[in-house]
Protein backbone atom coordinates (compact mmCIF):
# COMPACT_ATOMS: atom_id res chain seq x y z
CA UNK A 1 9.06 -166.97 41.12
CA UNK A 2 5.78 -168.18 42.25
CA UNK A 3 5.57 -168.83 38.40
CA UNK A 4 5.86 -171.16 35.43
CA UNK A 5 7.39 -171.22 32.19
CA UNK A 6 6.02 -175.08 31.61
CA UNK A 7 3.22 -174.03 31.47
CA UNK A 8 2.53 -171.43 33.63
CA UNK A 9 3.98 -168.72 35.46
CA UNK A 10 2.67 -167.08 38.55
CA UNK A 11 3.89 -164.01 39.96
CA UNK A 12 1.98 -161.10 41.75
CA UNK A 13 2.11 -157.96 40.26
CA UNK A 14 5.02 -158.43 37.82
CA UNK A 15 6.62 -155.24 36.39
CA UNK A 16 10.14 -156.11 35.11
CA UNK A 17 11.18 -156.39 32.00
CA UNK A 18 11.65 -159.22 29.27
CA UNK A 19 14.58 -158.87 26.92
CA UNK A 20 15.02 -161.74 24.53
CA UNK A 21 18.58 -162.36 23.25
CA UNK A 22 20.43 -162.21 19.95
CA UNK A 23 18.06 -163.68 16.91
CA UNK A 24 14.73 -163.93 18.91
CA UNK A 25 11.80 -163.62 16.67
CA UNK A 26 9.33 -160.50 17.23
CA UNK A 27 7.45 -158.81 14.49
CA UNK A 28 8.70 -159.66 11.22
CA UNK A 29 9.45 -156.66 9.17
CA UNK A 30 9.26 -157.62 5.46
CA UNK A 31 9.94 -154.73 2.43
CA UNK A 32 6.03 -154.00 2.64
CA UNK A 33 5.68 -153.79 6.41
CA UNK A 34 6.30 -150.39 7.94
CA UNK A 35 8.03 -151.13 11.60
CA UNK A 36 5.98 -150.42 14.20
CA UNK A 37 6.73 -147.26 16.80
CA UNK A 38 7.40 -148.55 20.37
CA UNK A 39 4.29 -146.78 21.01
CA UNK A 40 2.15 -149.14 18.75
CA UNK A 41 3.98 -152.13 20.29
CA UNK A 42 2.72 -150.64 23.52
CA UNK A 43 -0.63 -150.90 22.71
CA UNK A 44 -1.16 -153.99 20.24
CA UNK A 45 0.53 -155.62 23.76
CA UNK A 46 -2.35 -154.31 25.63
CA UNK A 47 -4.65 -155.43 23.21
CA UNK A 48 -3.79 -158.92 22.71
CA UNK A 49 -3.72 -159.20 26.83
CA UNK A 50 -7.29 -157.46 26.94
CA UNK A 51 -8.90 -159.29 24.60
CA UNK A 52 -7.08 -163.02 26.13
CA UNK A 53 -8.84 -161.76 29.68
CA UNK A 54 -12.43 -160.52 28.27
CA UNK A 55 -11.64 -156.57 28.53
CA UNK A 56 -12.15 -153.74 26.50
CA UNK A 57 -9.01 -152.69 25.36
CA UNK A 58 -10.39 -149.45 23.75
CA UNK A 59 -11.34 -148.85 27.82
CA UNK A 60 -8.31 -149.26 28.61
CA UNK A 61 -6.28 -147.36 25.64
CA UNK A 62 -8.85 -144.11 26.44
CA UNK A 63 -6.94 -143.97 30.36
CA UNK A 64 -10.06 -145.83 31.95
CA UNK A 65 -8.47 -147.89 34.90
CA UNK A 66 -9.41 -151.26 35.54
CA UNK A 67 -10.05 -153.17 38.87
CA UNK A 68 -8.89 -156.35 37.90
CA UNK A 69 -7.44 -158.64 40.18
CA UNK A 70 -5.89 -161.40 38.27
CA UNK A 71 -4.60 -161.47 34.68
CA UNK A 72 -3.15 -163.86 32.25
CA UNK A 73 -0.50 -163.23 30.06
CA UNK A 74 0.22 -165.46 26.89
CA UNK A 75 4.21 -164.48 25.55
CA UNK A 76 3.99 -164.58 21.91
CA UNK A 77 7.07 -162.64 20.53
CA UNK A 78 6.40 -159.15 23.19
CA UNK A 79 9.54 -158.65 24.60
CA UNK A 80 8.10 -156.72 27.34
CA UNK A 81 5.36 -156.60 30.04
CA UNK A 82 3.39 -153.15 29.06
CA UNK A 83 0.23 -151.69 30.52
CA UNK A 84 0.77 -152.74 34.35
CA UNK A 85 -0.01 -149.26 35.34
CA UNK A 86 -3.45 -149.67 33.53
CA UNK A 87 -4.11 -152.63 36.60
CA UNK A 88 -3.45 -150.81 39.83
CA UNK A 89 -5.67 -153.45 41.86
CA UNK A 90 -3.78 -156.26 40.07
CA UNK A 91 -2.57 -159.13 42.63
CA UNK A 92 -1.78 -161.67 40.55
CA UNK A 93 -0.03 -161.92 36.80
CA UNK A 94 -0.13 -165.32 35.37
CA UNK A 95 2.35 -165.90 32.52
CA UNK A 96 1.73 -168.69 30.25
CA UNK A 97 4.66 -169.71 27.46
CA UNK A 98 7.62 -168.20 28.85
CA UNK A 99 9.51 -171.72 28.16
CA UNK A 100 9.08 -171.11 24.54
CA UNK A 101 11.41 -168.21 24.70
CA UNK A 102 14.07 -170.39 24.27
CA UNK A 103 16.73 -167.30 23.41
CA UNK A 104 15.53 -165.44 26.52
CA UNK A 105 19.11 -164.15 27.70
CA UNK A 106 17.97 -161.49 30.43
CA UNK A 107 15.09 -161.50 32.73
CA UNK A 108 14.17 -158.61 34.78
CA UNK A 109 11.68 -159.09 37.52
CA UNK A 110 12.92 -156.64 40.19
CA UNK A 111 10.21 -154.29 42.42
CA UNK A 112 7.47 -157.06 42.52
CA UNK A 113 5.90 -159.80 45.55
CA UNK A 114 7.75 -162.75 44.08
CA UNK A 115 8.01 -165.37 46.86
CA UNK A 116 8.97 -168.71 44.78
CA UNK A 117 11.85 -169.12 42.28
CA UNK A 118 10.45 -172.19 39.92
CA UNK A 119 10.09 -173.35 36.61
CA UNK A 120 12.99 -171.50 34.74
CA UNK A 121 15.43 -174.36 34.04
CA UNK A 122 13.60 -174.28 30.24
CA UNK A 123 15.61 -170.69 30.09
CA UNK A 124 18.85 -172.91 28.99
CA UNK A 125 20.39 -169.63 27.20
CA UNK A 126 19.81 -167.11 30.60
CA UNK A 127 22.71 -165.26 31.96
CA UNK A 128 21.15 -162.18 33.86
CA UNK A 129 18.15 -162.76 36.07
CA UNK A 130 17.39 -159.67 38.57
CA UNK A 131 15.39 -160.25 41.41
CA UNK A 132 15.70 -157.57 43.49
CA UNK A 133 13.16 -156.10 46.11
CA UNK A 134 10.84 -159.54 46.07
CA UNK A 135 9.67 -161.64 49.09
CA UNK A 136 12.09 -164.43 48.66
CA UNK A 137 12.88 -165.54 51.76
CA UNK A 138 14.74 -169.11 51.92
CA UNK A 139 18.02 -169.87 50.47
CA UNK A 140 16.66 -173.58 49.54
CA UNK A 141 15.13 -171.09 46.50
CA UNK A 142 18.10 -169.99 45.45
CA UNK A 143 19.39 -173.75 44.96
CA UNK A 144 16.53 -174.02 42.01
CA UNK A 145 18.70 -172.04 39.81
CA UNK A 146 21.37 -174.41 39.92
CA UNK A 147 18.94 -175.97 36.76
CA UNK A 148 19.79 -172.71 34.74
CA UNK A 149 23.60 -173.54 33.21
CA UNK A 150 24.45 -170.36 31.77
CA UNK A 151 23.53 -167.84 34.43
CA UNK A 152 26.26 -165.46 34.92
CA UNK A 153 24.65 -162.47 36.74
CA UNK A 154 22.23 -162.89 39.45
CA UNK A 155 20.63 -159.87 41.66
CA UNK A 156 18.95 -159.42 44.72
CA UNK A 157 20.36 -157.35 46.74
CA UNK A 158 21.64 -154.39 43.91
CA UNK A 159 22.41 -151.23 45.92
CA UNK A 160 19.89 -149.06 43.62
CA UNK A 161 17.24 -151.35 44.82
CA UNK A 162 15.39 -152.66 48.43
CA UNK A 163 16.92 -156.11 49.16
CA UNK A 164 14.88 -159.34 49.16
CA UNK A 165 14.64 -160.96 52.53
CA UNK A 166 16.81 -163.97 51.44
CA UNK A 167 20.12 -161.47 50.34
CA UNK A 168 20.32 -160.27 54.15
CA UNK A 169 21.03 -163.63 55.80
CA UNK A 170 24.38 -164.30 57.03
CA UNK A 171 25.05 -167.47 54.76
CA UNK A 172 23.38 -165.86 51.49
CA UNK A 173 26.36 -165.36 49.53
CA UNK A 174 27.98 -168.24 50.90
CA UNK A 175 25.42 -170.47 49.62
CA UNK A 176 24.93 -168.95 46.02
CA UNK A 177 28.32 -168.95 45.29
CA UNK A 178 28.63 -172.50 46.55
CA UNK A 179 25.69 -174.02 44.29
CA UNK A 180 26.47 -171.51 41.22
CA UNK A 181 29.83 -171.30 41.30
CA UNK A 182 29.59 -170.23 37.32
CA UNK A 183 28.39 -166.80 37.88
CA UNK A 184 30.63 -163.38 37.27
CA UNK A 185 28.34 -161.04 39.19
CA UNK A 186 26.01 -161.38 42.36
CA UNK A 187 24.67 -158.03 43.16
CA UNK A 188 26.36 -155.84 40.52
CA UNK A 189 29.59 -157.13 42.37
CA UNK A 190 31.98 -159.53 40.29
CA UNK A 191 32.48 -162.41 41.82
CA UNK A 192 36.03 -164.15 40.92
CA UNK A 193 37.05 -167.62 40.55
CA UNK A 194 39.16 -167.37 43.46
CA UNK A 195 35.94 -166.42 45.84
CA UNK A 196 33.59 -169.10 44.65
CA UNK A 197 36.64 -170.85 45.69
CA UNK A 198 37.26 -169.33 49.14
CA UNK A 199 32.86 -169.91 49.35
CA UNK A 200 33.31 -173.49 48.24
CA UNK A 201 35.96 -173.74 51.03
CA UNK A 202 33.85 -172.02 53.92
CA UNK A 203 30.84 -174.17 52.92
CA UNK A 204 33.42 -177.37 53.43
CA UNK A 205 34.48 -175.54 56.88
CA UNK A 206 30.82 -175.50 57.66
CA UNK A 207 29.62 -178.30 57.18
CA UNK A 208 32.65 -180.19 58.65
CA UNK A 209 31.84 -177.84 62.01
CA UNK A 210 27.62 -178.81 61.80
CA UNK A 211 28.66 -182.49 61.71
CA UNK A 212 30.62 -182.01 64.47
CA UNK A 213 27.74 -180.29 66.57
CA UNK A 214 25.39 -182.77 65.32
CA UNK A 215 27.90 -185.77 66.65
CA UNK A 216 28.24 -183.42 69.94
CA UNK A 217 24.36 -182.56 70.31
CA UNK A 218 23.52 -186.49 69.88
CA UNK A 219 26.03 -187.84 72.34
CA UNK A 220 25.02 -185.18 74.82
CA UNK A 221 21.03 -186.11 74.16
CA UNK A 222 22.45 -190.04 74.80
CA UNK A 223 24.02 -188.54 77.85
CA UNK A 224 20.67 -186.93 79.34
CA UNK A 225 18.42 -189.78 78.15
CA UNK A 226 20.62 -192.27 80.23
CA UNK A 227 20.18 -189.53 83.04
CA UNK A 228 16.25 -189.03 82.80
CA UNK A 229 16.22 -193.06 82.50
CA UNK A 230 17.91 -193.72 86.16
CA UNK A 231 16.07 -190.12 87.38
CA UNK A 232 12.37 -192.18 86.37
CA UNK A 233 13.63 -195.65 87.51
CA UNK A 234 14.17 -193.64 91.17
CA UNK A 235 11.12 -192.03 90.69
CA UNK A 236 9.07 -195.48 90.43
CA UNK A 237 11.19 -196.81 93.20
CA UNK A 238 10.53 -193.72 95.55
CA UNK A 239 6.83 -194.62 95.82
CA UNK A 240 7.05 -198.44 96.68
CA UNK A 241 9.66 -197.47 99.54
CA UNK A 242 7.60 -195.15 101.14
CA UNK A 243 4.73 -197.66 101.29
CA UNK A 244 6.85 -200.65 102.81
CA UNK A 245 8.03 -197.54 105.83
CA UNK A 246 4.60 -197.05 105.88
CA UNK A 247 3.26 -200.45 106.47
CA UNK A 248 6.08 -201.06 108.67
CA UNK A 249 5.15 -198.15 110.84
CA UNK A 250 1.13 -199.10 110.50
CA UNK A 251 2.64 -203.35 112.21
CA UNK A 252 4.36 -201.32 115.07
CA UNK A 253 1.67 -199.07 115.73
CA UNK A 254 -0.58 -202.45 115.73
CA UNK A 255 1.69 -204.19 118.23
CA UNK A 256 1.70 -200.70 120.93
CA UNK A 257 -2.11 -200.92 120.91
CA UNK A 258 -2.19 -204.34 121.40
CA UNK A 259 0.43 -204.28 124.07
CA UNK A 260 -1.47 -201.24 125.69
CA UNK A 261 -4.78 -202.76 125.51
């Protein structure tokens, strides 16, 4: 995710959902303290991210809507994102301390413009990440989450959802079953030891076959180089030849007119 958890993250118009695992501190509730209604969780979460970007959170708790662009988000025990719907011109959603959720054990980040996939191997304890309907594009993004050791379940393409570009190449599942061979489920599907096998095996197929073109494709280019060298060296020979017939011809010509004269 165009984002950081060390210590940034950057991601445009984040709307998924934070759930911390087993034992992650929140609000400690102590025989005086009177838990707090999701409601009021709702909006001391606005608060504290109105007041860390210089709005008026009373604004914004009355249903005024705000034309931000850009907002920063400091994690500090909210195991949610709240408010986005308060931000419709929002572009960009900087997260700051999302490393220090060290007991983070699902991450959802689906429906957003997420184009990068960085700066979540501090998440040593995530299994599910969801990252479906995003702009990721290249599979060389999906090799970053080789960092993440525990990751069992991993979504981009889930059937509920719009795919992200990356899930509809040919070689997607291929390749993310070849570098994370650990995980159970890739798009709600569960994903067996014997087919990270059988994807091990076809990437070993593979690249045996793309050496073999490369060998091919370089002895051919040696092939057409050694061509285009003898086509040139005729080329500068071509030139010189015509101009010894030519002065040849221009001595005979000499000699008729000579002779006729």
């Amino acid at each position: 995710m165009s984002g950081s958890s060390t210590p940034a993250q950057s991601v445009s118009s984040i709307g998924g959902q934070l759930s911390p695992g087993l034992g992650e501190p929140g609000n400690i509730i102590t025989p005086d303290t009177k838990p707090k209604s999701p409601k009021e969780e709702e909006e001391d979460a606005i608060k504290e991210l109105a007041t860390s970007n210089g709005l008026n959170h009373n604004k914004l708790l009355n249903g005024e809507t705000c034309n931000v662009e850009f907002l920063e988000m400091f994690f500090s025990g909210f195991p949610r994102i709240v408010g986005m719907h308060l931000f419709p011109c929002l572009t960009t959603l900087k997260i700051e301390n999302l490393g220090s959720c060290k007991l983070l054990r699902k991450l959802f980040l689906y429906g957003n413009q997420i184009t990068k996939i960085e700066n979540l191997d501090h998440l040593s304890l995530l299994e599910v990440l969801w990252l479906n309907n995003n702009q990721i594009q290249y599979l060389e993004e999906l090799t970053h989450l080789m960092r993440i050791p525990l990751l069992k379940n991993l979504s981009l393409k889930d059937p509920e959802y719009s795919p992200a570009p990356v899930s509809l190449l040919c070689n997607y599942s291929t390749h993310v079953l070849f570098h994370l061979p650990h995980l159970t489920k890739l798009d709600t599907y569960d994903v067996s030891k014997p087919v990270s096998d059988m994807a091990e095996t076809t990437v070993v197929k593979k690249k045996m076959y793309y050496n073999m073109r490369e060998k091919t494709v370089k002895r051919n280019m040696a092939d057409i180089l050694s061509k285009m060298e003898i086509y040139a060296q005729r080329l500068k020979a071509f030139p010189l030849e015509r101009i010894k017939h030519l002065m040849c011809t221009m001595k005979e010509l000499k000699k008729i007119l000579l002779f006729v004269i």
